[in-house]
Protein backbone atom coordinates (compact mmCIF):
# COMPACT_ATOMS: atom_id res chain seq x y z
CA UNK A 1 8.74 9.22 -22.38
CA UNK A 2 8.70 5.28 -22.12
CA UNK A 3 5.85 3.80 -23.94
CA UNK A 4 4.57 1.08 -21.49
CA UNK A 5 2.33 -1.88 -22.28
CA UNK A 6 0.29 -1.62 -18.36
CA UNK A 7 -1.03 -4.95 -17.44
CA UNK A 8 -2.79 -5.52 -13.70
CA UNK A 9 -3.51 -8.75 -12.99
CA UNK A 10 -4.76 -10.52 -9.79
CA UNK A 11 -1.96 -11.63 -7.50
CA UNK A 12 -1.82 -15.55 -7.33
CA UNK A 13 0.01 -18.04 -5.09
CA UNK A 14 2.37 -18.54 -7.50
CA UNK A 15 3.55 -14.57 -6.95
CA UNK A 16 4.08 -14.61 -3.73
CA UNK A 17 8.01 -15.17 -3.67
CA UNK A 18 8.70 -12.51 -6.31
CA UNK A 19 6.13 -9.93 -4.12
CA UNK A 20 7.70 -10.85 -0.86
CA UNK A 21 11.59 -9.88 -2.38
CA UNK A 22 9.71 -6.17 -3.14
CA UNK A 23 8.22 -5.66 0.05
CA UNK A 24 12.09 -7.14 2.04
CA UNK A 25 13.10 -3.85 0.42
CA UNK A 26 11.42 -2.04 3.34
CA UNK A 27 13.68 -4.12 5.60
CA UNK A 28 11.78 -7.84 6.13
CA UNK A 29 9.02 -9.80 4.86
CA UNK A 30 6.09 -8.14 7.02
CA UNK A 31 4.64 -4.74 6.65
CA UNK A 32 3.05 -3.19 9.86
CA UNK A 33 -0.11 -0.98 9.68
CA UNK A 34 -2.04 -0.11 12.79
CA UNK A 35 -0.42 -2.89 14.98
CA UNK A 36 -1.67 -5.52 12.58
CA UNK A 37 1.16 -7.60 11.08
CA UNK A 38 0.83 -8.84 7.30
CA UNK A 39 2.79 -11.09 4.66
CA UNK A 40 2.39 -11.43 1.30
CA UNK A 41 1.13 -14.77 1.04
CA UNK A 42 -2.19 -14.12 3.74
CA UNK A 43 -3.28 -10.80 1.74
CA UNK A 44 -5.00 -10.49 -1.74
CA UNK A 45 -3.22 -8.33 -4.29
CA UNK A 46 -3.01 -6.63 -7.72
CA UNK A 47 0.29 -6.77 -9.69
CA UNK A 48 0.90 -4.45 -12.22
CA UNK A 49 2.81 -5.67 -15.19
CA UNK A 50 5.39 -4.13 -17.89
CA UNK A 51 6.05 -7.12 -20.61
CA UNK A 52 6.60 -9.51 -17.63
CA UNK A 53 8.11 -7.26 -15.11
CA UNK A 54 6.87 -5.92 -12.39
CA UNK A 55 6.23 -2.54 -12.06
CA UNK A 56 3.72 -1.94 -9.03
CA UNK A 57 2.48 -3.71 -6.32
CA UNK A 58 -1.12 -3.29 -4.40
CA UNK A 59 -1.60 -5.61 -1.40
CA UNK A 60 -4.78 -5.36 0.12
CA UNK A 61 -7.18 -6.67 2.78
CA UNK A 62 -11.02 -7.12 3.42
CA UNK A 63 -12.74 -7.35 6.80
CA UNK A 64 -15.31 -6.06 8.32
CA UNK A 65 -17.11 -4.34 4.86
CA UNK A 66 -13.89 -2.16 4.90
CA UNK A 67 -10.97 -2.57 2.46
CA UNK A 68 -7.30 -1.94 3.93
CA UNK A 69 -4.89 -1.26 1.11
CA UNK A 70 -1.68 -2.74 3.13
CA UNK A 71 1.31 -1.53 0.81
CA UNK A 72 1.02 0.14 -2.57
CA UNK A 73 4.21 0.39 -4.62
CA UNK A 74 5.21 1.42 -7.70
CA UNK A 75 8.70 1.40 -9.77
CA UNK A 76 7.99 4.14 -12.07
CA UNK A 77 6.42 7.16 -10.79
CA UNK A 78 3.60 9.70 -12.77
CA UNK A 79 2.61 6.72 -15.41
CA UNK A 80 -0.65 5.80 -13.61
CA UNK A 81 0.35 2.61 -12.30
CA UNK A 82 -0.44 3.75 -8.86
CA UNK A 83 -3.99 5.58 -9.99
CA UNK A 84 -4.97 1.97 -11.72
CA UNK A 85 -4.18 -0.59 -9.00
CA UNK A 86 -6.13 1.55 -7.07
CA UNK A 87 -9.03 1.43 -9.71
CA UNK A 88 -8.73 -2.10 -9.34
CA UNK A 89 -9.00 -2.30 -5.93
CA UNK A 90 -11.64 -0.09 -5.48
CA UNK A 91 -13.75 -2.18 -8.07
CA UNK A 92 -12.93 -5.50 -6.27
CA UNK A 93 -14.05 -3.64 -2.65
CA UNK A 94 -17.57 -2.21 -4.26
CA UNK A 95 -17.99 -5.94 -5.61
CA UNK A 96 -17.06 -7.30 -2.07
CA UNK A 97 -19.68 -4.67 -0.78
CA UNK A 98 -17.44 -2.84 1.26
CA UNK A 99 -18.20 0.59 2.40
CA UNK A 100 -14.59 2.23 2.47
CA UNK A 101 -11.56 1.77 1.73
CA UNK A 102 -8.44 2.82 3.71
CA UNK A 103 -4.89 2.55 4.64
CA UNK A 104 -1.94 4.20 6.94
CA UNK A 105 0.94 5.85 5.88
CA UNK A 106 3.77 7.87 7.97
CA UNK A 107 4.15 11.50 8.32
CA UNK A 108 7.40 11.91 6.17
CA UNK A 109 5.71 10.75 3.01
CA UNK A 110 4.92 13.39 1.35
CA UNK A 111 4.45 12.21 -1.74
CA UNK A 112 1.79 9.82 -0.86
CA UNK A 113 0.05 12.45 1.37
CA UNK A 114 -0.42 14.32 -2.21
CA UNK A 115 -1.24 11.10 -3.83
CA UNK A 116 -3.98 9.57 -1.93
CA UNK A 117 -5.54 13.35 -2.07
CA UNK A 118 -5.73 13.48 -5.56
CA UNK A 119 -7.24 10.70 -5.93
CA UNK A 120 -10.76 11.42 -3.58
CA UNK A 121 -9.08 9.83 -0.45
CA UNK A 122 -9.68 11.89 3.32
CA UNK A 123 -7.38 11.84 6.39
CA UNK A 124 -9.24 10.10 8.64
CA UNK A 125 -7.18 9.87 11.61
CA UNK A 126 -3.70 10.84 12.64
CA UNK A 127 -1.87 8.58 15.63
CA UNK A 128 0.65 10.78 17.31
CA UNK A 129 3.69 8.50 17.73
CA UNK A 130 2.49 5.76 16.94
CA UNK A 131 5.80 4.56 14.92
CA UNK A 132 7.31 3.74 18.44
CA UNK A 133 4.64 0.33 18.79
CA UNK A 134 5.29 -0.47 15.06
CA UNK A 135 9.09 -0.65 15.53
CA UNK A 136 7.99 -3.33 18.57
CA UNK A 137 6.69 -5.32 16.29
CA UNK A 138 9.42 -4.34 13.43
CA UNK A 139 12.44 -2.94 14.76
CA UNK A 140 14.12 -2.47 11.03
CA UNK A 141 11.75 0.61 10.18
CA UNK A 142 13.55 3.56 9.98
CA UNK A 143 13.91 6.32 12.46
CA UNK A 144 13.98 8.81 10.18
CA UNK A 145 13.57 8.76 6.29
CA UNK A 146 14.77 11.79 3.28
CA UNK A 147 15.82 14.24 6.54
CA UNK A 148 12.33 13.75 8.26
CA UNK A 149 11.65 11.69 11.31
CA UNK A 150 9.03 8.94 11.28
CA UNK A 151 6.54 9.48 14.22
CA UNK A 152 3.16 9.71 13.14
CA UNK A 153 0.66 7.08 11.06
CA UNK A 154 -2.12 9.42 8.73
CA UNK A 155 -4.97 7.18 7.74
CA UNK A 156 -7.29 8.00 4.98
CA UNK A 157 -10.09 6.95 3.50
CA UNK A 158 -12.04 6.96 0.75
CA UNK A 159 -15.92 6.13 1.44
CA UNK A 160 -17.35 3.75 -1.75
């Protein structure tokens, strides 16, 4: 097992170049969740930090006393990184006074289906095809992803 020295630290201006290369993985500069279009530089974030690498990403947003958490990545799985930028999150949302927090993610990942369930969040909705308006908006998602096709957006949340 790698010994890691976790570090999660506010996301600042000056991140905003090295966060926008991670989330170009996914095929541009925008993500997509429920229609609404986001880039790094408009949405708050926690970085988590190796040394001076980076080894997860949480982007998140706050409207309405609700807390969207727009992309959550990590580079090494089943080390907690995921479980503490949430943690972070969630503290910044109960000091914002928000009531939940949410986000979207598609059908085919079932890893983060497990994920966000283990960690106290509820589906909250389901949108049946709802993949065909994001591609409007983002034609580079793909149509299918690890032999399953991408249809469906599965919301949870997590009342706080």
């Amino acid at each position: 097992m790698v010994k890691m020295s976790m570090e999660f630290i506010a996301k600042t201006h000056n991140d905003n170049k090295a966060v926008s290369e991670i989330i170009k993985r996914w095929g541009s500069d925008i993500i997509v969740s429920r229609g609404n279009v986001y880039k790094a530089e408009d949405v708050d974030g926690i970085i988590a930090y190796d040394k001076e690498k980076i080894i997860g990403l949480g982007l998140y947003a706050i409207k309405n006393n609700s807390c969207e958490i727009v992309l959550l990545e990590t580079f090494i799985q089943n080390t907690g990184i995921g479980s503490g930028i949430i943690e972070r999150i969630k503290e910044i949302a109960k000091a914002k006074k928000c009531k939940r927090i949410w986000l979207v993610t598609t059908n085919n990942n079932i890893n983060a289906l497990k994920f966000y369930q283990k960690r106290g969040f509820h589906f909250s909705n389901i949108y049946i095809n709802s993949m065909e308006e994001a591609r409007k908006i983002k034609p580079e998602l793909p149509k299918v992803y690890d032999g399953i096709e991408i249809r469906d957006e599965i919301e949870f949340e997590m009342k706080i």
